[in-house]
N, C-alpha and C. Protein backbone atom coordinates (compact mmCIF):
# COMPACT_ATOMS: atom_id res chain seq x y z
N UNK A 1 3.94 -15.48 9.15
CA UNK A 1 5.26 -15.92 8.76
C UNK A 1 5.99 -16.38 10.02
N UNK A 2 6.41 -17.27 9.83
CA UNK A 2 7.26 -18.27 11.26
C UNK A 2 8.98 -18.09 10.82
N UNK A 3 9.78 -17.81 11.29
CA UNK A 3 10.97 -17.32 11.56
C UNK A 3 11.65 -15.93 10.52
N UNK A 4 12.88 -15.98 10.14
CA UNK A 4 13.16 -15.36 9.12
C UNK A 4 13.64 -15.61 7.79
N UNK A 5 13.41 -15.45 6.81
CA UNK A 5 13.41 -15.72 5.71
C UNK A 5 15.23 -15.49 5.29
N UNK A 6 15.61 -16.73 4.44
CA UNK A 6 17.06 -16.26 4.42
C UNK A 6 17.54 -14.69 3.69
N UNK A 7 18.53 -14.72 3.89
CA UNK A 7 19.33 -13.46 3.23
C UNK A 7 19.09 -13.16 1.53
N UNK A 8 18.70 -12.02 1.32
CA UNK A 8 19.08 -11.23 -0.17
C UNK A 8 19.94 -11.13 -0.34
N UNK A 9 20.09 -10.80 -1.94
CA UNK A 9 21.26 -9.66 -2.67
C UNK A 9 20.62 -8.50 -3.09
N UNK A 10 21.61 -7.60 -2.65
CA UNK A 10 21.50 -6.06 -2.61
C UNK A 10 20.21 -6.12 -3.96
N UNK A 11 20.65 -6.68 -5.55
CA UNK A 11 19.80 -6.79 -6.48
C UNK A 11 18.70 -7.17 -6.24
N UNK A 12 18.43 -8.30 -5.21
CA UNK A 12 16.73 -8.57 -5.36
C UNK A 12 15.91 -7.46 -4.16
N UNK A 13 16.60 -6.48 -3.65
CA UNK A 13 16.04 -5.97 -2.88
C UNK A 13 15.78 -4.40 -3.87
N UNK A 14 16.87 -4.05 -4.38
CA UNK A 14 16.89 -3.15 -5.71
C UNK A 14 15.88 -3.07 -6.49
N UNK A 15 15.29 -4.44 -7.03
CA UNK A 15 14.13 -4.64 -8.15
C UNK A 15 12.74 -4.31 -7.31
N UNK A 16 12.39 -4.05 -6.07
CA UNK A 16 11.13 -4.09 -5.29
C UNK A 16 11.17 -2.25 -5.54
N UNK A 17 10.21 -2.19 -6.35
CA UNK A 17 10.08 -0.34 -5.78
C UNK A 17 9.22 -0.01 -5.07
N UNK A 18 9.71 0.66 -3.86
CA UNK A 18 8.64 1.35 -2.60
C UNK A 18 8.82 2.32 -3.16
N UNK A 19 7.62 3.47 -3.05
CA UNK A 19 7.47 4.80 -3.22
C UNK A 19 6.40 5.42 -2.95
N UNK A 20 6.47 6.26 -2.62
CA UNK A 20 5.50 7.07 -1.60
C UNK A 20 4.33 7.74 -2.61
N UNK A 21 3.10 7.66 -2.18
CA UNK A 21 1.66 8.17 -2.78
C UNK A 21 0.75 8.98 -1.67
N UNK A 22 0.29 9.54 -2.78
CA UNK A 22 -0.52 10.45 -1.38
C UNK A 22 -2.03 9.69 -1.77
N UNK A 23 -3.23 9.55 -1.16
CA UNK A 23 -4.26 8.66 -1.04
C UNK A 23 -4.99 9.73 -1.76
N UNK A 24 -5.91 9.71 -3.23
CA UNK A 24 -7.28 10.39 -3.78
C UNK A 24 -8.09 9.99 -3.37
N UNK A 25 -8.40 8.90 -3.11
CA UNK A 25 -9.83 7.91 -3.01
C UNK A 25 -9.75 7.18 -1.96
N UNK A 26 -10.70 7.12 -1.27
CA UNK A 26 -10.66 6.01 0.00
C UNK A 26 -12.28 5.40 0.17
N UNK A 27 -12.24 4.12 0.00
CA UNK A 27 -13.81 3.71 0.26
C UNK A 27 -14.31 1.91 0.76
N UNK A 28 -14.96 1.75 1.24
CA UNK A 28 -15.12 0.22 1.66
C UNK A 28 -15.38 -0.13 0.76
N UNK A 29 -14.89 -1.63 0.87
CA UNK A 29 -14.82 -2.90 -0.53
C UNK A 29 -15.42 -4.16 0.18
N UNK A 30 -16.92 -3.88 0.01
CA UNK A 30 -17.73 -5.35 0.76
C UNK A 30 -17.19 -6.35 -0.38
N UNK A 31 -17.01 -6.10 -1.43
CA UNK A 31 -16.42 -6.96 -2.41
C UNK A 31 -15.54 -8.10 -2.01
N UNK A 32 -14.40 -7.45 -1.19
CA UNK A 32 -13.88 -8.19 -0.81
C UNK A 32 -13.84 -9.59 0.25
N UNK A 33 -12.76 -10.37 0.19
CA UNK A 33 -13.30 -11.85 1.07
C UNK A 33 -13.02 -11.32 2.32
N UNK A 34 -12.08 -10.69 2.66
CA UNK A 34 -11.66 -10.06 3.93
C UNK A 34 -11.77 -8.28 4.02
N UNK A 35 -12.31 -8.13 5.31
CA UNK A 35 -12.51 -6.73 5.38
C UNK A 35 -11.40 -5.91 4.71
N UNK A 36 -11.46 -4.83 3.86
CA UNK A 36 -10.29 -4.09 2.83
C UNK A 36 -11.25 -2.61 2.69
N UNK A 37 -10.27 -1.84 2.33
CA UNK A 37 -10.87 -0.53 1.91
C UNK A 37 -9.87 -0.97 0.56
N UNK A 38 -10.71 0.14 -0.34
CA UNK A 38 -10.42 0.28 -1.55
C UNK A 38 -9.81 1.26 -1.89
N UNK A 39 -8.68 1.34 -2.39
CA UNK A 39 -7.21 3.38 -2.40
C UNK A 39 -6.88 3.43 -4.11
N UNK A 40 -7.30 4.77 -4.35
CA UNK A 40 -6.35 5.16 -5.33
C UNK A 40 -5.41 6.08 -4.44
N UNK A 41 -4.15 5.91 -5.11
CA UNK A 41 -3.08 6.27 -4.51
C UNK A 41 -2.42 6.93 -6.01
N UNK A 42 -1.92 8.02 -5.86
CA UNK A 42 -1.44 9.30 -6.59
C UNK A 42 0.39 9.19 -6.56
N UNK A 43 1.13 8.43 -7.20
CA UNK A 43 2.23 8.57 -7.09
C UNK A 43 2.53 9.08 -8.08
N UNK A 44 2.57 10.04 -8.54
CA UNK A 44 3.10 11.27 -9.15
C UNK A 44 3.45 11.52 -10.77
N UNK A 45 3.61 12.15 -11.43
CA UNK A 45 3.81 11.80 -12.80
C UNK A 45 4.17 10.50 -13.43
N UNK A 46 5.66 10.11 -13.07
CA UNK A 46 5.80 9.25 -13.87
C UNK A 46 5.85 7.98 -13.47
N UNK A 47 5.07 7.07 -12.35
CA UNK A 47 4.00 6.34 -11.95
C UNK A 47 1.88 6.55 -12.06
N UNK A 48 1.65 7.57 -11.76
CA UNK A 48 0.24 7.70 -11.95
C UNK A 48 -0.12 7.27 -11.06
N UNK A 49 -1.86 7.19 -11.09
CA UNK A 49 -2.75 6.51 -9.91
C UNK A 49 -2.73 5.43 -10.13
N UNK A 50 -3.02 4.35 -9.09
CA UNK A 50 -2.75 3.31 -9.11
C UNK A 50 -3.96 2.88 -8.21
N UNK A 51 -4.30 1.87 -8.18
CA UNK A 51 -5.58 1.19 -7.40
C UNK A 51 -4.74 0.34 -6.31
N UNK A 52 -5.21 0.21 -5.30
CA UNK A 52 -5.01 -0.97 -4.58
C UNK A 52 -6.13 -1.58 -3.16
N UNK A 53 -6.21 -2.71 -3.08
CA UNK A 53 -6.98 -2.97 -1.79
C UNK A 53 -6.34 -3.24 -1.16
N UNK A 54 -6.74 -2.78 0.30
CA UNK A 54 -5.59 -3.05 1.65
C UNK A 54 -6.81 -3.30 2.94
N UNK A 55 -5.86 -4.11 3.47
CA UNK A 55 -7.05 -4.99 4.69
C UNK A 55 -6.60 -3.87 5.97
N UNK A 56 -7.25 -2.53 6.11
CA UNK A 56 -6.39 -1.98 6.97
C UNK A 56 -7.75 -1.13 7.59
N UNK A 57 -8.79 -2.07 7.85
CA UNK A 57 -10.29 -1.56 8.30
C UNK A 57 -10.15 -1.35 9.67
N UNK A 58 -9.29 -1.85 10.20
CA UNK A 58 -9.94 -2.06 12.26
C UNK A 58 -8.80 -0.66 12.09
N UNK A 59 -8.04 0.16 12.07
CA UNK A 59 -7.61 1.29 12.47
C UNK A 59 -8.03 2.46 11.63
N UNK A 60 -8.61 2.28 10.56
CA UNK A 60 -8.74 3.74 9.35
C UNK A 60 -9.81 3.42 8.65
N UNK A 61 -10.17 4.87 8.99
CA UNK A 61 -11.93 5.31 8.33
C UNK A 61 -11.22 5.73 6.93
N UNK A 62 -12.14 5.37 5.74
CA UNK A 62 -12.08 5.62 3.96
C UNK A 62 -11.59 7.70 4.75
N UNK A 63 -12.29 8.08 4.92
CA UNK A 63 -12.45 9.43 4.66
C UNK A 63 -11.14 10.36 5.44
N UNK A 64 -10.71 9.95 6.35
CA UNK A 64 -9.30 9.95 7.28
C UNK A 64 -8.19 9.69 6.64
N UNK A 65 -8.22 9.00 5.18
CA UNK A 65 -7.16 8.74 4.25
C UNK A 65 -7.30 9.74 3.22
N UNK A 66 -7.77 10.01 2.84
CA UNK A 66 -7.55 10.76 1.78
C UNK A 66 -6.80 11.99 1.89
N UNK A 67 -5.72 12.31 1.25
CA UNK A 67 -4.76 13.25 1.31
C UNK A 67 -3.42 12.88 2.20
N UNK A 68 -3.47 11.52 2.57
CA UNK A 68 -2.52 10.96 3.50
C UNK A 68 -1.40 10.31 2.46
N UNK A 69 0.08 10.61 2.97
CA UNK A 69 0.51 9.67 1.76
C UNK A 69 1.01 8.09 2.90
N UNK A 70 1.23 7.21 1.71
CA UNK A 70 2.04 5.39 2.18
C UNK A 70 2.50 5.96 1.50
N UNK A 71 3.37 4.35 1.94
CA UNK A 71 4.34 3.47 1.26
C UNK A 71 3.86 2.16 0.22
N UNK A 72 4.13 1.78 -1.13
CA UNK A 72 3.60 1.01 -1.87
C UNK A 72 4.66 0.28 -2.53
N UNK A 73 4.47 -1.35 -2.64
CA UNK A 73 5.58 -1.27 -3.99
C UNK A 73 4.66 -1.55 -4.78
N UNK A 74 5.34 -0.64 -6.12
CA UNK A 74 4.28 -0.29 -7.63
C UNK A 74 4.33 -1.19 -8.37
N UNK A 75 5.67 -2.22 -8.26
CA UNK A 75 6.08 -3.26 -9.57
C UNK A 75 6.02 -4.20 -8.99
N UNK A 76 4.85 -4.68 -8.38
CA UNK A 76 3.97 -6.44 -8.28
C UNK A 76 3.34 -6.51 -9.37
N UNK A 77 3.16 -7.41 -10.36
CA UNK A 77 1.82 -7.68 -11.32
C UNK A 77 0.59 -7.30 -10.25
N UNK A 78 -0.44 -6.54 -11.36
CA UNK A 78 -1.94 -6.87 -10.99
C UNK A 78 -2.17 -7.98 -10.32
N UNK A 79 -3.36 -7.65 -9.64
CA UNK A 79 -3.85 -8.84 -8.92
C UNK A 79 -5.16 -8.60 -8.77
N UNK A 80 -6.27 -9.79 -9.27
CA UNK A 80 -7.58 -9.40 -9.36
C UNK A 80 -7.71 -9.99 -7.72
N UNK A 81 -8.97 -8.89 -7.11
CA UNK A 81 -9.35 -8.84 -5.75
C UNK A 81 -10.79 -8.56 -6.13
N UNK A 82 -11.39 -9.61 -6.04
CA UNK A 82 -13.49 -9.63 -6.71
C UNK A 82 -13.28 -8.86 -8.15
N UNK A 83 -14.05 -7.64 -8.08
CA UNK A 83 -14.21 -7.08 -9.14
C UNK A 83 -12.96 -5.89 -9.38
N UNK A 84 -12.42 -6.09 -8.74
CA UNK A 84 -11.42 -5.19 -8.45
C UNK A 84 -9.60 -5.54 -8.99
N UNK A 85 -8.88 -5.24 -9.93
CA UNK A 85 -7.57 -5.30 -9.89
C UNK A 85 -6.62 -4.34 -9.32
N UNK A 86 -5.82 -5.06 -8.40
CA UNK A 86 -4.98 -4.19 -7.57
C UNK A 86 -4.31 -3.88 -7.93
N UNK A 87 -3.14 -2.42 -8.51
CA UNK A 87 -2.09 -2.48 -9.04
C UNK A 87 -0.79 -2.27 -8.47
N UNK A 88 -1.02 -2.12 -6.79
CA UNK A 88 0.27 -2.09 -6.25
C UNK A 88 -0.38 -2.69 -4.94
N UNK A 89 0.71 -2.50 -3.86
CA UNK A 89 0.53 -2.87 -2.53
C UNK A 89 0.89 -2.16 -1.45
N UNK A 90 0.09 -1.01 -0.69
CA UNK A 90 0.30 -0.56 0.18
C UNK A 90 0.83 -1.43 1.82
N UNK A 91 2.11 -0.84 1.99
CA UNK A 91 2.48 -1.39 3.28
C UNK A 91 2.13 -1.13 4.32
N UNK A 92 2.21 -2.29 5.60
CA UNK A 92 2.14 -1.94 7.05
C UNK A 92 2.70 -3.22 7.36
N UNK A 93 2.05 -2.55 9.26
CA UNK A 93 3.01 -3.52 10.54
C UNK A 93 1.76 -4.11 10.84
N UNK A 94 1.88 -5.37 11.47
CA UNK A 94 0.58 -5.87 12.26
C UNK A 94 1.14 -5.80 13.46
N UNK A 95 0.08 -5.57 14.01
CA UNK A 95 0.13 -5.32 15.81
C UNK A 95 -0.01 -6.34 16.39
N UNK A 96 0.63 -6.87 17.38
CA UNK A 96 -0.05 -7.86 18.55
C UNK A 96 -1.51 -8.67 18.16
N UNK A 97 -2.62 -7.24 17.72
CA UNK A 97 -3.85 -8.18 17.82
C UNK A 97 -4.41 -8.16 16.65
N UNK A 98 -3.44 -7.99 15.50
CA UNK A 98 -3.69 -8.64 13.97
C UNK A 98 -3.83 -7.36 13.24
N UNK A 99 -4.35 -6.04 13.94
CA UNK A 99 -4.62 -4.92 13.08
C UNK A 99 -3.29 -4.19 12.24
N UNK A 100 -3.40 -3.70 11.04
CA UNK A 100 -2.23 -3.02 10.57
C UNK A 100 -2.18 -1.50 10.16
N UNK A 101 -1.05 -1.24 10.98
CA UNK A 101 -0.49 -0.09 10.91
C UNK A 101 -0.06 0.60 9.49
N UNK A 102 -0.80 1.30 8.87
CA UNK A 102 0.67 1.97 8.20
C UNK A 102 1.83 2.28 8.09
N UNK A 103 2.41 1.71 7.14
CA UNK A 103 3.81 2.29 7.09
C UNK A 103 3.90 3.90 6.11
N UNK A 104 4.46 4.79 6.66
CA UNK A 104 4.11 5.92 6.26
C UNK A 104 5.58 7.37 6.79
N UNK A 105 5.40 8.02 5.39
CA UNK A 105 6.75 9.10 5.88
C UNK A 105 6.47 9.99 6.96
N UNK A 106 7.64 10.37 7.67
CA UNK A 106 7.49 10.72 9.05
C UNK A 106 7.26 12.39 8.63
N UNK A 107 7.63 12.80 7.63
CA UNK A 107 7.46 13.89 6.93
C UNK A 107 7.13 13.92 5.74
N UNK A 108 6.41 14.52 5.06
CA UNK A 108 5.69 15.00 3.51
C UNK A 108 7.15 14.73 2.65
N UNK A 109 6.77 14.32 1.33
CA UNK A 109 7.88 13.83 0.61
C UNK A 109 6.78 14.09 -0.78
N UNK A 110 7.78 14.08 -1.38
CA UNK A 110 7.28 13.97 -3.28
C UNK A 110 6.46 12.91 -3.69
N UNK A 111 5.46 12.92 -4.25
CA UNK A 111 4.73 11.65 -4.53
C UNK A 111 5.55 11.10 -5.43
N UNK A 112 5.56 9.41 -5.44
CA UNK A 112 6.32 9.14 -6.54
C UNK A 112 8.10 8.96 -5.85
N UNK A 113 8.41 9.42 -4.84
CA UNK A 113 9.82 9.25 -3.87
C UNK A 113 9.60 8.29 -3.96
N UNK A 114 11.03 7.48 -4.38
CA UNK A 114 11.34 5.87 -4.23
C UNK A 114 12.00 5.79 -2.93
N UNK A 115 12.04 4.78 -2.07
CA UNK A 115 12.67 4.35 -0.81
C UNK A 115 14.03 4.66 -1.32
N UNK A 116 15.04 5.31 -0.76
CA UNK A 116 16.10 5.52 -0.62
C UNK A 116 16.94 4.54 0.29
């Protein structure tokens, strides 16, 4: 992305739900076109598990995630990824040399916590 994107309203930033999941499943997705691990992510009763692929291979081993919670927003449409439909989108930062960081609570929170 090349500069900044203009200004929101409070509402279109309102309709994006981030909320925090703790990771069940973590596993490589040769499936995919670009290196991705494959996450069920556990956001809590009244969200559920949710699938998603995330290109976040050059810093995190499948097995190092599991029991970790993100950040996701839950209300993107599906998105088919090979054989795979994604149902949310786990966030991060890219670094300098393309790899991405998690974005992630600095402390344990409720699965299912919406961004405040």
């Amino acid at each position: 992305m090349t500069g900044r994107p203009g200004p929101i309203g409070w509402d279109d930033f309102a309709r994006v739900e981030l909320r925090v999941g703790t990771v069940v499943e973590a596993a490589s997705f040769p499936e995919a076109r670009k290196p991705a691990l494959r996450l069920r992510v556990d956001f809590g009763p009244e969200v559920g598990i949710l699938k998603s692929s995330a290109q976040i291979t050059d810093l995190y081993d499948p097995a190092e995630l599991v029991g970790r919670q993100v950040v996701a927003v839950v209300n993107f449409p599906p998105k088919q990824i090979g054989p795979m439909r994604s149902e949310c989108l786990v966030t991060g930062f890219h670094r300098a040399d393309g790899a991405v960081v998690l974005a992630v609570p600095d402390q344990r929170v409720p699965d299912g916590a919406r961004l405040a």
